[in-house]
N, C-alpha and C. Protein backbone atom coordinates (compact mmCIF):
# COMPACT_ATOMS: atom_id res chain seq x y z
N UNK A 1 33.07 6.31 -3.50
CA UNK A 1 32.12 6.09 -2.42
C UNK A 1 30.72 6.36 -2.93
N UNK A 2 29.83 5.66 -2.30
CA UNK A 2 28.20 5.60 -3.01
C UNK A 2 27.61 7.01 -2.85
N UNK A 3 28.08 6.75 -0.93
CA UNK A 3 27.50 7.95 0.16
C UNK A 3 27.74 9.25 0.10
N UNK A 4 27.61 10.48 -0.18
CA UNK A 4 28.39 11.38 0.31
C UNK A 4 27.60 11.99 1.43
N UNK A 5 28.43 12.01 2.48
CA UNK A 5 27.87 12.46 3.97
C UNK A 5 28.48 13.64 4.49
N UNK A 6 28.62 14.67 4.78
CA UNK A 6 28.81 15.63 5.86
C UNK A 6 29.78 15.15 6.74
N UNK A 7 30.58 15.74 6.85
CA UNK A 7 31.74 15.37 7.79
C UNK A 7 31.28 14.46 9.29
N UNK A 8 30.43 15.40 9.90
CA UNK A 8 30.09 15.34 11.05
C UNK A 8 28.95 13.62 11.10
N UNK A 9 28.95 13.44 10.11
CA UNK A 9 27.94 12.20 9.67
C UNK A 9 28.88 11.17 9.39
N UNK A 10 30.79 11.08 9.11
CA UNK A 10 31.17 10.02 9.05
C UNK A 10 31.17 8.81 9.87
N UNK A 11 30.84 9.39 11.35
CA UNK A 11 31.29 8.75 12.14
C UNK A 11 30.29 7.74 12.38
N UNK A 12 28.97 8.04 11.85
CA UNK A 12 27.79 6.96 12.20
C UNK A 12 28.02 5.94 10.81
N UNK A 13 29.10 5.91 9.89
CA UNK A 13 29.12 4.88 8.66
C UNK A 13 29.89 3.41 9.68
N UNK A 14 30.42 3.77 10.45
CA UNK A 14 31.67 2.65 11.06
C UNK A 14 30.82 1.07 11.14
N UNK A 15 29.96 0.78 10.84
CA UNK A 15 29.00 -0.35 10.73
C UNK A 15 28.26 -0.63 10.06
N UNK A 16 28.23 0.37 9.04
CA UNK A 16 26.91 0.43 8.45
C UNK A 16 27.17 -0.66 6.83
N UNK A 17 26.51 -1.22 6.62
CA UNK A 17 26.39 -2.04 5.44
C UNK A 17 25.28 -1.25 4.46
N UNK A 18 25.82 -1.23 3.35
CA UNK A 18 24.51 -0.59 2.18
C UNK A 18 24.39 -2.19 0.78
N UNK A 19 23.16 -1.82 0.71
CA UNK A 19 23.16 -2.19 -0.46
C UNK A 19 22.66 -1.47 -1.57
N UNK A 20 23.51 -1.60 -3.06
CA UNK A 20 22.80 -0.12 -3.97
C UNK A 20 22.19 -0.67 -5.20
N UNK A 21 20.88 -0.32 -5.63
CA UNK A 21 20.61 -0.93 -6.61
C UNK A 21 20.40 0.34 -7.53
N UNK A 22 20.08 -0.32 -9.05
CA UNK A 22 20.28 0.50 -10.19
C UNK A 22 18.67 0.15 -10.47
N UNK A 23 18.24 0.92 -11.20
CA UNK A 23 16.64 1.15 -11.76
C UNK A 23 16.16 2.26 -11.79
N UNK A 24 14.33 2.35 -11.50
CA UNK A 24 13.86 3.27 -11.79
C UNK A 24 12.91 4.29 -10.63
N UNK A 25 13.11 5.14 -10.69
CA UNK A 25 12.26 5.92 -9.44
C UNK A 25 10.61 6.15 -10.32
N UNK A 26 9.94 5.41 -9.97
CA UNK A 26 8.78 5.18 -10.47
C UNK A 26 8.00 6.90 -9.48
N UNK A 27 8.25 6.80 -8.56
CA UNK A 27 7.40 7.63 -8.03
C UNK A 27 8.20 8.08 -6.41
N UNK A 28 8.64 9.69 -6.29
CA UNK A 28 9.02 10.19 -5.26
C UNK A 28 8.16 11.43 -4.72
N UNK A 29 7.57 11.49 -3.68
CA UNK A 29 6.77 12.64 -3.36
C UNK A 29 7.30 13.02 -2.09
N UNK A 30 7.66 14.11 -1.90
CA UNK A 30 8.61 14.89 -0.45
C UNK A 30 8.21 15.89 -0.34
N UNK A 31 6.81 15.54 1.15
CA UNK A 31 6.15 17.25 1.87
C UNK A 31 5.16 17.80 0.80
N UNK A 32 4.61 16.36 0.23
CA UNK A 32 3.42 16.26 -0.83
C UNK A 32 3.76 17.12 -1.87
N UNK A 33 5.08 17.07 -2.39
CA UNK A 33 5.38 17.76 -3.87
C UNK A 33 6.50 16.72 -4.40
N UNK A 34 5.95 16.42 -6.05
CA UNK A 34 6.33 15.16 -6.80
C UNK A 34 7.97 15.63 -7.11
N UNK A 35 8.69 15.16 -6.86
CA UNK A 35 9.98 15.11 -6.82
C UNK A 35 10.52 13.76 -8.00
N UNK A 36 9.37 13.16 -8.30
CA UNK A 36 9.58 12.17 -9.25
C UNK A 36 10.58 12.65 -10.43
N UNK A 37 10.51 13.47 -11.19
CA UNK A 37 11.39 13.90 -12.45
C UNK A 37 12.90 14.07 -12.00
N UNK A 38 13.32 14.43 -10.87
CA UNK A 38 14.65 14.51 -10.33
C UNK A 38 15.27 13.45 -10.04
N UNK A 39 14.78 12.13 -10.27
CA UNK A 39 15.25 11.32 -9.58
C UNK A 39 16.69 10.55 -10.44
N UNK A 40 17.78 10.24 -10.22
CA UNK A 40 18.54 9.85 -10.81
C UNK A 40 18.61 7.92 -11.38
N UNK A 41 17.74 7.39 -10.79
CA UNK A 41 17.92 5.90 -10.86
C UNK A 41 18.98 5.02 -10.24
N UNK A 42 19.05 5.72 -8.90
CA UNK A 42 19.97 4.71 -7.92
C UNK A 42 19.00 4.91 -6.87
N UNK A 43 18.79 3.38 -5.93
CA UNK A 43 18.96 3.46 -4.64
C UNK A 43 19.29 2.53 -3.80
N UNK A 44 19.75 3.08 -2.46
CA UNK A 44 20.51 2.56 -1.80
C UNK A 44 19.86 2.66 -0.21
N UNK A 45 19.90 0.97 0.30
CA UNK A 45 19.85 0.39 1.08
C UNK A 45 20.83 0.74 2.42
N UNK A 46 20.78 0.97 3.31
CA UNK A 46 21.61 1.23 4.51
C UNK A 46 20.82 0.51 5.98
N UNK A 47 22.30 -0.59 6.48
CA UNK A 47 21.84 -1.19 7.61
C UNK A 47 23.24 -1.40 8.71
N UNK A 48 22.17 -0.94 10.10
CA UNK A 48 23.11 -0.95 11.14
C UNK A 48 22.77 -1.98 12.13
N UNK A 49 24.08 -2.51 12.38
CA UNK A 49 23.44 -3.41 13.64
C UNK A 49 22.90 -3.57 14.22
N UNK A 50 22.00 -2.11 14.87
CA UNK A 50 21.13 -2.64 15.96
C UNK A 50 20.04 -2.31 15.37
N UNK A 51 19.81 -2.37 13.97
CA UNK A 51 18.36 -3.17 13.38
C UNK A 51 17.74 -1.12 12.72
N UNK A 52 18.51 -0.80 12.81
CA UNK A 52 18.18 0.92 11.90
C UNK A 52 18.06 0.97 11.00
N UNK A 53 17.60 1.32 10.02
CA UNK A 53 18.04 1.47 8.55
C UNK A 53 17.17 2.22 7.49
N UNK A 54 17.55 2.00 6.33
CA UNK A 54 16.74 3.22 5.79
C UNK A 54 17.19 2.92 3.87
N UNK A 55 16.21 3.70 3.42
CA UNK A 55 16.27 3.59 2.03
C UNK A 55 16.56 4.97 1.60
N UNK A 56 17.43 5.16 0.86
CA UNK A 56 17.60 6.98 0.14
C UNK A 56 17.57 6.80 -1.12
N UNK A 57 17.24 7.37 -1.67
CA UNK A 57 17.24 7.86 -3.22
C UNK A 57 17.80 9.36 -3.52
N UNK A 58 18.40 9.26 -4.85
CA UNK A 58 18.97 10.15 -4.89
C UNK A 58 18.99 10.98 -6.20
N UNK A 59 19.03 12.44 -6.23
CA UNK A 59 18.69 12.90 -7.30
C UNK A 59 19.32 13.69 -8.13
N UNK A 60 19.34 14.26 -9.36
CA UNK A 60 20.29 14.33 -10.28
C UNK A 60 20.92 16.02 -9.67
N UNK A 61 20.54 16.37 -8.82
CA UNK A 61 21.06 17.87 -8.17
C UNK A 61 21.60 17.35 -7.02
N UNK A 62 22.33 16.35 -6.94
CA UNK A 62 22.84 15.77 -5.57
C UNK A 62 22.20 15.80 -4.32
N UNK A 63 21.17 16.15 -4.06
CA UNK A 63 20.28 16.05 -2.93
C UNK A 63 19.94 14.59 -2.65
N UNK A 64 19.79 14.20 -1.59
CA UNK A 64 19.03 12.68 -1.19
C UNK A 64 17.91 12.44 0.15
N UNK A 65 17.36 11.77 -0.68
CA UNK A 65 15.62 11.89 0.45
C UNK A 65 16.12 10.21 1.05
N UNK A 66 16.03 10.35 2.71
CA UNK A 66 16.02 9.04 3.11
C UNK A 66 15.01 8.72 3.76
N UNK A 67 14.37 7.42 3.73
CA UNK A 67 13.25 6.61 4.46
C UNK A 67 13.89 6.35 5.55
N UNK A 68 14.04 6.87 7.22
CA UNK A 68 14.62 6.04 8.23
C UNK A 68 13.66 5.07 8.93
N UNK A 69 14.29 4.75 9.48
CA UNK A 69 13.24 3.29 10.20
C UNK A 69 13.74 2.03 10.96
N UNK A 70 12.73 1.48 11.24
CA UNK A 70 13.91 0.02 11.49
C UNK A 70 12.88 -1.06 11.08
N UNK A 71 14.11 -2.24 10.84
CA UNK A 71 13.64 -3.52 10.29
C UNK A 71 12.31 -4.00 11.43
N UNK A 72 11.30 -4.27 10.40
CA UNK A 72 10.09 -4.78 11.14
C UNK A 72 9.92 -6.33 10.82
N UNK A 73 8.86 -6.76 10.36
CA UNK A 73 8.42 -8.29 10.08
C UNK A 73 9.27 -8.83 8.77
N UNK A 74 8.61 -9.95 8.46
CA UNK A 74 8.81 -10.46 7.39
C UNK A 74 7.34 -11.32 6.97
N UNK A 75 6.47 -11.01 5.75
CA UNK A 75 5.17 -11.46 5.99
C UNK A 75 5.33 -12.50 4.85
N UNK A 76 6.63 -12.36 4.06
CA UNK A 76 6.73 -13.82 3.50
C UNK A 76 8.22 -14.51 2.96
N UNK A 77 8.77 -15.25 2.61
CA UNK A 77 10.43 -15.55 2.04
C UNK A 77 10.95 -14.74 1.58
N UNK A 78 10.20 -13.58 0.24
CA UNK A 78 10.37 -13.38 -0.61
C UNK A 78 10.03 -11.83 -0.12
N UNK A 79 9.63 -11.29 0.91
CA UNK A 79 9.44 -9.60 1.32
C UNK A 79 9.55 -9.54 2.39
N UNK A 80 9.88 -7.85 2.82
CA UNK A 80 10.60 -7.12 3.82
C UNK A 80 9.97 -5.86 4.27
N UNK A 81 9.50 -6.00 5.44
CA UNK A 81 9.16 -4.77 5.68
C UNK A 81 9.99 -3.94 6.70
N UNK A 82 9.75 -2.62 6.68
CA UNK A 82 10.69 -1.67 7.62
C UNK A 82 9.47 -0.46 8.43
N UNK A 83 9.90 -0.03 9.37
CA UNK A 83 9.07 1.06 9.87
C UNK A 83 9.38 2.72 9.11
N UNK A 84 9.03 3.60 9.85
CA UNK A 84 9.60 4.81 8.67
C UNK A 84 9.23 5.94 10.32
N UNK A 85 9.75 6.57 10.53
CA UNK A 85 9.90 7.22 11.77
C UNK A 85 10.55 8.34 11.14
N UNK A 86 11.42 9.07 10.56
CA UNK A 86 11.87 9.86 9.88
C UNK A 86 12.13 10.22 8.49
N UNK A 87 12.50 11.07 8.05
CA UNK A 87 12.39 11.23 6.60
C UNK A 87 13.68 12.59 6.73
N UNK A 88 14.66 12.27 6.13
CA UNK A 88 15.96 13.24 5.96
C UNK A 88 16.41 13.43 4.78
N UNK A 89 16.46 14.60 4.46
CA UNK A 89 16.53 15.44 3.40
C UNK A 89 18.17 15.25 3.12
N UNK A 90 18.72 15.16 2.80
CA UNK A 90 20.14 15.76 2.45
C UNK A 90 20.82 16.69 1.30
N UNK A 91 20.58 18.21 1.53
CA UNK A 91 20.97 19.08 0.60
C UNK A 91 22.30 18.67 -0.82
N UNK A 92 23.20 17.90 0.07
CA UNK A 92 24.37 17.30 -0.70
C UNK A 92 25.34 18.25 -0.83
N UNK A 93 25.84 19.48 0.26
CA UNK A 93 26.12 20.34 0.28
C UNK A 93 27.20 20.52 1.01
N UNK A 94 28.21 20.39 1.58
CA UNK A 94 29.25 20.40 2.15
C UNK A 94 28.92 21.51 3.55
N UNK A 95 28.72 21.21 5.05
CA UNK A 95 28.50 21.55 6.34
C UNK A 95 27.30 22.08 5.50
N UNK A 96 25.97 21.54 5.12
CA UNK A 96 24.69 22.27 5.11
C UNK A 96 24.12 21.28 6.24
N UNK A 97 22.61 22.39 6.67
CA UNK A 97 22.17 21.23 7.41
C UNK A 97 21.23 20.02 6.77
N UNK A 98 21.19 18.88 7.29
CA UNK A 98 20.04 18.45 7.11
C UNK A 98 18.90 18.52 7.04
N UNK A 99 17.86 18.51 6.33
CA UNK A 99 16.05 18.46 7.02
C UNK A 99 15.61 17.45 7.60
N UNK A 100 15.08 17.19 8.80
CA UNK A 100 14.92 16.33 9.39
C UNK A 100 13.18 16.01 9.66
N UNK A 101 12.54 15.18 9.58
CA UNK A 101 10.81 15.34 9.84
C UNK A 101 10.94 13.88 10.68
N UNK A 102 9.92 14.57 12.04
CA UNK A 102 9.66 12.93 12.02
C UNK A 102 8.15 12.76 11.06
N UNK A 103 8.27 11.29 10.90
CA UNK A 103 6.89 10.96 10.29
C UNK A 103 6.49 9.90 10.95
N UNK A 104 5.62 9.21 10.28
CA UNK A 104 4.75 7.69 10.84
C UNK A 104 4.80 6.95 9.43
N UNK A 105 4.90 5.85 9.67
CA UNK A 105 4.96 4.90 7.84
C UNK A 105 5.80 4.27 7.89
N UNK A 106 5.75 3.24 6.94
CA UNK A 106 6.28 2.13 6.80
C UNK A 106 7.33 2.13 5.20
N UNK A 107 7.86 1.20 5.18
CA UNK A 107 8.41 0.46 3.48
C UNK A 107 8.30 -1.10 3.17
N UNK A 108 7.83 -0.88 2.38
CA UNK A 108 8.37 -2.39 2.10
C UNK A 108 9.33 -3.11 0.80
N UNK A 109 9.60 -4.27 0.88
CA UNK A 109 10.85 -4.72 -0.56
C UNK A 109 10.60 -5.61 -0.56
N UNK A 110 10.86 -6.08 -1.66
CA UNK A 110 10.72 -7.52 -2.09
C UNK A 110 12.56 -7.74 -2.34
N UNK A 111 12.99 -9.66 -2.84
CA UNK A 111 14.05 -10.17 -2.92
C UNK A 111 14.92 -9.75 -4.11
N UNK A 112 15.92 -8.62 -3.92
CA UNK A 112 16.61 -8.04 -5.51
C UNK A 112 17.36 -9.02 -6.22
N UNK A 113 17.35 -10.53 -5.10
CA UNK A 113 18.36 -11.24 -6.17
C UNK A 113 17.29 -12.41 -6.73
N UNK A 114 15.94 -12.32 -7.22
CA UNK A 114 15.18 -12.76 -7.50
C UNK A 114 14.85 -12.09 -8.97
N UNK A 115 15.51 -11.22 -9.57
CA UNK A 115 15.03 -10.28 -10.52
C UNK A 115 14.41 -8.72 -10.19
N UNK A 116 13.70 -8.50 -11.34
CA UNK A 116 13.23 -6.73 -10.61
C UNK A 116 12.23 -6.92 -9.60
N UNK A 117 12.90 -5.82 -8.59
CA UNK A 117 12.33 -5.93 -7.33
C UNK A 117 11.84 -4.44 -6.84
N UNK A 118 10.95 -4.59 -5.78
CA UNK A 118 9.84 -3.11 -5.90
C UNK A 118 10.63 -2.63 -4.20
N UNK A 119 10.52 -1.71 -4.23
CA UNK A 119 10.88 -0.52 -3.27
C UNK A 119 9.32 0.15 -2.78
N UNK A 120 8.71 0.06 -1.64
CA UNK A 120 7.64 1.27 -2.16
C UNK A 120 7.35 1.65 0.09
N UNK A 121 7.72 2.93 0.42
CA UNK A 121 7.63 3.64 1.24
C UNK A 121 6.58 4.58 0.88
N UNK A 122 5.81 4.96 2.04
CA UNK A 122 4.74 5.94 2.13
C UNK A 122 4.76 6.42 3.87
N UNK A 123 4.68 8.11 4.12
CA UNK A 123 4.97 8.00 5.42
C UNK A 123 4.02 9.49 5.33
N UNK A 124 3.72 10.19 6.70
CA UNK A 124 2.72 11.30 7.23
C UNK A 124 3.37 11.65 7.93
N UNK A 125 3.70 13.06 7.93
CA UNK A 125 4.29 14.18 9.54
C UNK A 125 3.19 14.53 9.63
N UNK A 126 3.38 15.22 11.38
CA UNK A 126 2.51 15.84 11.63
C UNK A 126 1.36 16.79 11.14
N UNK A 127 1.90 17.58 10.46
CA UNK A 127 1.50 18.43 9.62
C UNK A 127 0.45 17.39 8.46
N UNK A 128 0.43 16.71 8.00
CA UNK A 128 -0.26 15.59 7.49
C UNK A 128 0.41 15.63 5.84
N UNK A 129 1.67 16.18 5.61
CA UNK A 129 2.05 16.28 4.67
C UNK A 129 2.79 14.55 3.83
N UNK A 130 2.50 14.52 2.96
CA UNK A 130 2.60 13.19 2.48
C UNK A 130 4.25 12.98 1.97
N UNK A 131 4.88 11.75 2.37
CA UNK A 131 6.16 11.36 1.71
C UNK A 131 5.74 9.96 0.87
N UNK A 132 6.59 9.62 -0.17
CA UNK A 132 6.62 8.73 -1.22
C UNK A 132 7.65 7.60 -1.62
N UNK A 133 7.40 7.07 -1.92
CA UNK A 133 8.70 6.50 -2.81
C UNK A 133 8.27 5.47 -3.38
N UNK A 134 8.53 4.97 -4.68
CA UNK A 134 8.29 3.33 -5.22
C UNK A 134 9.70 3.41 -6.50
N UNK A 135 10.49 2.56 -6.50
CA UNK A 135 11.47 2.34 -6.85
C UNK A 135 11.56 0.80 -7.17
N UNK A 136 11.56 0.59 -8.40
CA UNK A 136 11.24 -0.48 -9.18
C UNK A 136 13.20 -1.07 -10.08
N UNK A 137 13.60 -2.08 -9.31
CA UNK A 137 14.98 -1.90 -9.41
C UNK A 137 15.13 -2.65 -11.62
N UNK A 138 16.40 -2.67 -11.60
CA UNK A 138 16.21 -2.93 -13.09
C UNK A 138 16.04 -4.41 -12.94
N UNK A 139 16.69 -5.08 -11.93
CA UNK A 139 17.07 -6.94 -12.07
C UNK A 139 17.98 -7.59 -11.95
N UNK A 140 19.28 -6.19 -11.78
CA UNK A 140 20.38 -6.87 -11.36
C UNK A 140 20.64 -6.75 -10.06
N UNK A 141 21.42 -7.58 -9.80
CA UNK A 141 21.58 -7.91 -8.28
C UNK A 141 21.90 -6.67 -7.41
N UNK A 142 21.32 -6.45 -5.81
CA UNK A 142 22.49 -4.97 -5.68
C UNK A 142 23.84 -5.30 -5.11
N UNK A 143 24.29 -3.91 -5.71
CA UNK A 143 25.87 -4.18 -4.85
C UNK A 143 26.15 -3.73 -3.59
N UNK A 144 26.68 -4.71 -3.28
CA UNK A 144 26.91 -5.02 -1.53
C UNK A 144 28.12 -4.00 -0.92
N UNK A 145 28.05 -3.45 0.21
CA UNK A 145 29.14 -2.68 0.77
C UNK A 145 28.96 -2.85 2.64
N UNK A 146 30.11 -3.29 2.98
CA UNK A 146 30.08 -2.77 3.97
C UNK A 146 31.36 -1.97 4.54
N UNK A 147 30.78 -0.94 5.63
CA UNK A 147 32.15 -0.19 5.94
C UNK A 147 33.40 0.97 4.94
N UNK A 148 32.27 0.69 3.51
CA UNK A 148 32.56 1.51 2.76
C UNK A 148 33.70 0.58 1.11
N UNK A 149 33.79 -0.82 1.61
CA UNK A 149 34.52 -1.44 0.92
C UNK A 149 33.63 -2.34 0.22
N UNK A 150 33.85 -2.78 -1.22
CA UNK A 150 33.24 -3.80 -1.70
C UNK A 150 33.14 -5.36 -1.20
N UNK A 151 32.19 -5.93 -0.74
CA UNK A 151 32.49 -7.13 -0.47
C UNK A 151 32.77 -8.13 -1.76
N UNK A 152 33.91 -9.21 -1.40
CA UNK A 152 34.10 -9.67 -2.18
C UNK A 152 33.48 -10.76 -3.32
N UNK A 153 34.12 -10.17 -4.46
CA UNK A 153 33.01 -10.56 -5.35
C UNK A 153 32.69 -11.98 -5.12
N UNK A 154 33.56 -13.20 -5.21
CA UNK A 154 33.44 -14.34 -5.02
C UNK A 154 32.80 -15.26 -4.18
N UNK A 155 32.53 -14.54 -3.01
CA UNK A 155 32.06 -14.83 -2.05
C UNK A 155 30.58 -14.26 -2.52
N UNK A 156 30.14 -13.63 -2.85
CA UNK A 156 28.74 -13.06 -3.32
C UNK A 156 28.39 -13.83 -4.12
N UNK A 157 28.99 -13.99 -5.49
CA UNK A 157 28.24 -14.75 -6.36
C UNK A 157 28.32 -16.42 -5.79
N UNK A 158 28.98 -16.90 -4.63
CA UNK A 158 28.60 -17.99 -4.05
C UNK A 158 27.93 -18.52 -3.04
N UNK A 159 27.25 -17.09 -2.87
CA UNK A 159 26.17 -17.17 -1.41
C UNK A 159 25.38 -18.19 -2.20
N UNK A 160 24.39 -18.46 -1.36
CA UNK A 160 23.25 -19.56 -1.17
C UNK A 160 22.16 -18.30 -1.98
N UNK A 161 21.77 -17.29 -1.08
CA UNK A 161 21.51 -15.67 -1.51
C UNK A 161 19.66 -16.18 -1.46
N UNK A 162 19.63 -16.52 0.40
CA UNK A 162 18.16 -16.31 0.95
C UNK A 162 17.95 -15.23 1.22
N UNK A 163 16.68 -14.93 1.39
CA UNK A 163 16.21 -13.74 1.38
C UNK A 163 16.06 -13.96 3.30
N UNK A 164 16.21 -13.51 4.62
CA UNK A 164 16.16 -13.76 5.71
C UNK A 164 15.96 -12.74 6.71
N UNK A 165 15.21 -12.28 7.54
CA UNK A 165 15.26 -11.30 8.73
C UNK A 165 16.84 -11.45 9.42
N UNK A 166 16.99 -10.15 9.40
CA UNK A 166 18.42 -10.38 10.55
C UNK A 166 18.80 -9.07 10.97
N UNK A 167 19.93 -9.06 11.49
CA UNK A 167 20.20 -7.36 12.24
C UNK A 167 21.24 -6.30 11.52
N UNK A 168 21.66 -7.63 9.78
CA UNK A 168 22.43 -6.52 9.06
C UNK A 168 21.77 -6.80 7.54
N UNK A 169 22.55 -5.84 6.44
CA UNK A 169 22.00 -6.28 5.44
C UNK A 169 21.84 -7.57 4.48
N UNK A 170 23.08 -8.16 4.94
CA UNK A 170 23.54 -9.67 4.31
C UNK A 170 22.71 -10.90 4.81
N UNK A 171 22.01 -10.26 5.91
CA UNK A 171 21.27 -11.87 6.12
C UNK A 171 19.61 -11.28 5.32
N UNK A 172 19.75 -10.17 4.85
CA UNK A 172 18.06 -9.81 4.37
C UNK A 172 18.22 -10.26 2.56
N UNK A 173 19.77 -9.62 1.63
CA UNK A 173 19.87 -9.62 0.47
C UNK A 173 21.09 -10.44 0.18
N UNK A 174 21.69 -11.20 1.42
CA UNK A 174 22.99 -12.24 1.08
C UNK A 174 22.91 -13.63 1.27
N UNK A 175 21.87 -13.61 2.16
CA UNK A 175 21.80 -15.10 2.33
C UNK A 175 22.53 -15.66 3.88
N UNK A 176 22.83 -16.34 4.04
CA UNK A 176 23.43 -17.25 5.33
C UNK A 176 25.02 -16.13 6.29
N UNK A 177 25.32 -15.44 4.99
CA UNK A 177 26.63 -14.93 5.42
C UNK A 177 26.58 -13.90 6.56
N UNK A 178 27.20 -13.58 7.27
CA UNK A 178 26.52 -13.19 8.70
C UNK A 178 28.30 -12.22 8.60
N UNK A 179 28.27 -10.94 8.63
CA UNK A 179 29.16 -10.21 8.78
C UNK A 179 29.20 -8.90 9.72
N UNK A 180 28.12 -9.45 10.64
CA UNK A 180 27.89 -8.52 11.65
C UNK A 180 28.85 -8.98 12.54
């Protein structure tokens, strides 16, 4: 499994589609302290039907910082933007709690099955403390999950694979295929 979640957190996966890409954490800042050197070089995409979703990255002490939000515009074929309303910590700790902030901020992405593709979130809590992220993927495609199972390969490498607004992850990084 990509995810590791807290017991009490399985129950919100039952829909959820991820997509995970491999690359580089160019730049992570969490509560305006650079978290950049921890970063392991995965991240992963998470989308729920009714348009939620979020970017986490994750770091080599099992902790994971997520961008929450929901799908916003699309300002061209080829990019994606999201809102950023929270920012959740995940210790990676078995019944620890979460950290939870709200913030204000956005993300945006460009098309991963276009080659290397940019990740880059920036968000403000109250407190005016700064969050980060730019995540610069390597170029290979990401891998697709929903519900916790691989989608099948064949069917992936025969999408059409538009880049599209929609209410799961497959119509943003799959193209036409609609598995909501």
């Amino acid at each position: 499994m990509l995810i590791s979640l807290p017991a009490q957190s399985q129950a919100l996966t039952d829909d959820l589609t991820t997509g995970t890409l491999t690359g580089t954490c160019e730049s992570l800042i969490v509560a305006g302290e650079d978290w950049t050197s921890q970063c392991d070089g995965m991240l992963v995409q998470s989308v729920y039907p009714d348009g939620r979703s979020g970017f986490t990255v994750f770091l080599k002490s099992g902790v994971a910082v997520t961008f929450r939000g929901r799908e916003a515009e699309k300002p061209d074929p080829d990019s994606q933007l999201q809102s950023v309303n929270r920012i959740v910590v995940d210790p990676g700790k078995e019944a620890a709690e979460f950290e939870m902030k709200e913030v204000a901020g956005g993300c945006g992405y460009t098309n991963p099955f276009k080659g290397e593709a940019m990740t880059v979130c920036e968000a403000t809590d109250i407190g005016k403390s700064q969050y980060a992220l730019q995540f610069r993927s390597d170029g290979k495609p990401p891998q697709m999950e929903r519900d916790g199972s691989d989608q099948d390969e064949a069917k992936r490498e025969s999408s059409e694979q538009k880049f599209q607004v929609g209410s799961c992850l497959e119509t943003h990084w799959m193209g036409d295929e609609k598995a909501v």
